[in-house]
C-alpha atoms as a PDB file:
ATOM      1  CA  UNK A   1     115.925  92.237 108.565  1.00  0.00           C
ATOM      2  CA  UNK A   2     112.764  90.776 106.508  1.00  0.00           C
ATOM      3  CA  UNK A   3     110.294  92.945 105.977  1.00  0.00           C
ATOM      4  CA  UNK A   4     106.819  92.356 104.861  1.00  0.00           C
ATOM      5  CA  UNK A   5     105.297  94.540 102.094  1.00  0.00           C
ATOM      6  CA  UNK A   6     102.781  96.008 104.040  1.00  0.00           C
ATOM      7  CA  UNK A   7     105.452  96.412 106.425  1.00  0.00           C
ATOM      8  CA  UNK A   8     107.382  98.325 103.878  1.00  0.00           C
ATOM      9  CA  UNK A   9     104.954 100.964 103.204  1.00  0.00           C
ATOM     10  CA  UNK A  10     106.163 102.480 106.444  1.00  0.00           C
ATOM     11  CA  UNK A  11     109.694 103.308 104.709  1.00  0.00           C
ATOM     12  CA  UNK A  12     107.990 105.548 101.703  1.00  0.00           C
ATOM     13  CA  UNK A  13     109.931 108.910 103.446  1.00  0.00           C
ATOM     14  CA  UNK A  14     106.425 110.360 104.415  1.00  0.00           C
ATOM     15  CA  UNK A  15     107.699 109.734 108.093  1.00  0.00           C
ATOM     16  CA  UNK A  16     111.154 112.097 108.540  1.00  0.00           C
ATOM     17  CA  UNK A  17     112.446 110.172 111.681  1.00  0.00           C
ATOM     18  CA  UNK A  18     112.519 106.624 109.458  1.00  0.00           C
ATOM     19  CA  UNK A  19     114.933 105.700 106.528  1.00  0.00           C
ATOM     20  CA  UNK A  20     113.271 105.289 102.851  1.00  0.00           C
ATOM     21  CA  UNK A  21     114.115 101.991 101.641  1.00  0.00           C
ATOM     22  CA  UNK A  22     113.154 100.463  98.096  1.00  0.00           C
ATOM     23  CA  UNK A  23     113.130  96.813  97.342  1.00  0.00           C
ATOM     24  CA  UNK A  24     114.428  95.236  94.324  1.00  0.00           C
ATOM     25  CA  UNK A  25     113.873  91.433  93.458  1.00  0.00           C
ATOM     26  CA  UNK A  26     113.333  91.230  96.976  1.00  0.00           C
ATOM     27  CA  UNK A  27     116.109  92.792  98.625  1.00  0.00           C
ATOM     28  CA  UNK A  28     115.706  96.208 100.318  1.00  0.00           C
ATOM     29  CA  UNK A  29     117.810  99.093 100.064  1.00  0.00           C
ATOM     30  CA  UNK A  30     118.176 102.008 102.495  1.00  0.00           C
ATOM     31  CA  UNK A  31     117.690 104.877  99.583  1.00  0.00           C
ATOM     32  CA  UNK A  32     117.802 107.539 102.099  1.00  0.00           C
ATOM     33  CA  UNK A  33     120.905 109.128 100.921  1.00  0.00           C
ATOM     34  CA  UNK A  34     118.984 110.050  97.839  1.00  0.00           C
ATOM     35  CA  UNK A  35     115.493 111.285  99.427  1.00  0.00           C
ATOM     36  CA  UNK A  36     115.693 114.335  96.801  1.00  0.00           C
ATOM     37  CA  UNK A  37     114.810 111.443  93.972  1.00  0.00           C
ATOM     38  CA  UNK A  38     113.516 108.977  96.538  1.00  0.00           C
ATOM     39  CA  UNK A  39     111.534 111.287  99.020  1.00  0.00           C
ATOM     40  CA  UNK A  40     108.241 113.114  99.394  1.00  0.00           C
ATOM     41  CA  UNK A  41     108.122 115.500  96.252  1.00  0.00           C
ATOM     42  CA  UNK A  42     111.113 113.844  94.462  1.00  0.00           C
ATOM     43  CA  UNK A  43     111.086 112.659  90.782  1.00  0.00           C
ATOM     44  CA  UNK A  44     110.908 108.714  92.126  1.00  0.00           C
ATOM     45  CA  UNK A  45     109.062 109.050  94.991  1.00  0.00           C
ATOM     46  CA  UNK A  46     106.298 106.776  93.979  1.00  0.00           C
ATOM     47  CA  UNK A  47     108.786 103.943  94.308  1.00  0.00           C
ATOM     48  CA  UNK A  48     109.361 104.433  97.694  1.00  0.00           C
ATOM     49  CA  UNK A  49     108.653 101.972 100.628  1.00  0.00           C
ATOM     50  CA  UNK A  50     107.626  99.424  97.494  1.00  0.00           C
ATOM     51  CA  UNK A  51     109.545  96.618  95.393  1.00  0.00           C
ATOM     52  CA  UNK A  52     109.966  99.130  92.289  1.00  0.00           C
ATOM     53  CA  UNK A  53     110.906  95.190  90.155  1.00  0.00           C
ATOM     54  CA  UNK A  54     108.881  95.415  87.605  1.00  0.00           C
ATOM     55  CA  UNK A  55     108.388  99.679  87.301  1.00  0.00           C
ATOM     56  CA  UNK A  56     112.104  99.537  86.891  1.00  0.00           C
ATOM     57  CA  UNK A  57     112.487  97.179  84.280  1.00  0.00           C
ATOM     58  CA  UNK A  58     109.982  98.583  82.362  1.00  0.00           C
ATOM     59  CA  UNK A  59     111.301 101.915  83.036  1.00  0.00           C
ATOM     60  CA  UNK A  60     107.437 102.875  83.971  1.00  0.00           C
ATOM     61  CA  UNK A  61     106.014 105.657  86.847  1.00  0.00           C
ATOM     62  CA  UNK A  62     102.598 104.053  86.198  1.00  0.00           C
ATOM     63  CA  UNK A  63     101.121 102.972  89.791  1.00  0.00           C
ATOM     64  CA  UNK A  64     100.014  99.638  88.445  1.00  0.00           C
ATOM     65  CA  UNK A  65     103.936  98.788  87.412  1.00  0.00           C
ATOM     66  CA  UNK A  66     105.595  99.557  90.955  1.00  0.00           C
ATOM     67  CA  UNK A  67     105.140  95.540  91.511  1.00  0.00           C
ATOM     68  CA  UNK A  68     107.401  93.070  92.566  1.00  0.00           C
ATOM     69  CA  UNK A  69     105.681  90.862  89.627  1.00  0.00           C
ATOM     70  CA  UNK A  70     108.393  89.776  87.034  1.00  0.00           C
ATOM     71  CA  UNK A  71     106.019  88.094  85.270  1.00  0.00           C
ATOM     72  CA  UNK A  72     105.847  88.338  81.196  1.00  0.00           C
ATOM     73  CA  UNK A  73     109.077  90.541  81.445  1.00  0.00           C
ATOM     74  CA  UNK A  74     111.442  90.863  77.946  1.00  0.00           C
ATOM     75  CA  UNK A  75     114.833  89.466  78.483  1.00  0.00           C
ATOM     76  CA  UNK A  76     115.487  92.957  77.576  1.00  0.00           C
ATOM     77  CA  UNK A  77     113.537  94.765  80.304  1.00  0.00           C
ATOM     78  CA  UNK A  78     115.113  91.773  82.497  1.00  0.00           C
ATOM     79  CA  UNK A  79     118.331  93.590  81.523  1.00  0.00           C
ATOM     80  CA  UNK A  80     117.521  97.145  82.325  1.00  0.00           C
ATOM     81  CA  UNK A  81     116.066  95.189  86.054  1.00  0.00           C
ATOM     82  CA  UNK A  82     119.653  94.227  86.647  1.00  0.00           C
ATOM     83  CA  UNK A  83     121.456  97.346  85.205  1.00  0.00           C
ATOM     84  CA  UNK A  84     118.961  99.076  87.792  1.00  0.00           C
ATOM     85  CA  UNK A  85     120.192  96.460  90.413  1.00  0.00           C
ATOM     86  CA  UNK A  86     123.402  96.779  90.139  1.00  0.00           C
ATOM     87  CA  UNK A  87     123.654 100.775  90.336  1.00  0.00           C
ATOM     88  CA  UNK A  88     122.039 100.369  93.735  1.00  0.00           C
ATOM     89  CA  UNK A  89     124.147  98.041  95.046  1.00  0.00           C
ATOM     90  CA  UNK A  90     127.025 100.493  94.652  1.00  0.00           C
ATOM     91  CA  UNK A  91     125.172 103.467  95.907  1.00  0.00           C
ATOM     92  CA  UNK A  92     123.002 102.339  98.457  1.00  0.00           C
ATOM     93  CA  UNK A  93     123.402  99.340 101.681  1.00  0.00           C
ATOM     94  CA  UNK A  94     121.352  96.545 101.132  1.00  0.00           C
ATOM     95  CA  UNK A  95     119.354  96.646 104.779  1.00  0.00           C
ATOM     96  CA  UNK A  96     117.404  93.148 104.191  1.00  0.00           C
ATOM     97  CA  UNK A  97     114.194  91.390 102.411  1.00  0.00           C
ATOM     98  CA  UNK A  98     110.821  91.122 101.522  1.00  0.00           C
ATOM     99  CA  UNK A  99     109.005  88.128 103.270  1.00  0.00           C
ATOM    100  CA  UNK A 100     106.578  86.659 101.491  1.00  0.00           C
END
């Protein structure tokens, strides 16, 4: 599945009958298993039906961070990016991509 971002504003868990997913460096994950962090209300909501990149990396909530923008990143926030990455991939299925 490839999914545009406008396209995956629909998947923020405002909508009960459709899955949240969150993309990281491009790829989507189906996060609905963990709507209590992911979902309306929950303590990471605000990365929902986004690419949370860049927000995650920086380890930011700020609005203007949950980009998909790697740009001017520290090798070290690069790290925490693919520490972020790779604790999704165990807990959650990979359901597709972002199109550009």
């Amino acid at each position: 599945m490839e999914l545009t971002l406008q396209q995956l504003k629909q998947y923020d868990g405002s909508d009960p009958s459709k899955p949240i997913y969150i993309a990281v460096k491009g790829r989507i994950f189906d996060m609905t298993s963990g709507k209590s962090f992911y979902g309306p209300g929950g303590p990471y909501s605000m990365f929902a039906g986004k690419d949370a990149s860049r927000a995650l990396a920086k380890m930011s909530k700020n609005e203007e961070d949950v980009i998909a923008s790697l740009d001017g990143l520290t090798d070290k926030e690069m790290g925490v990016l693919n520490d972020w990455e790779t604790k999704f991939e165990a807990k959650y299925p990979i359901v597709g991509t972002v199109s550009n």
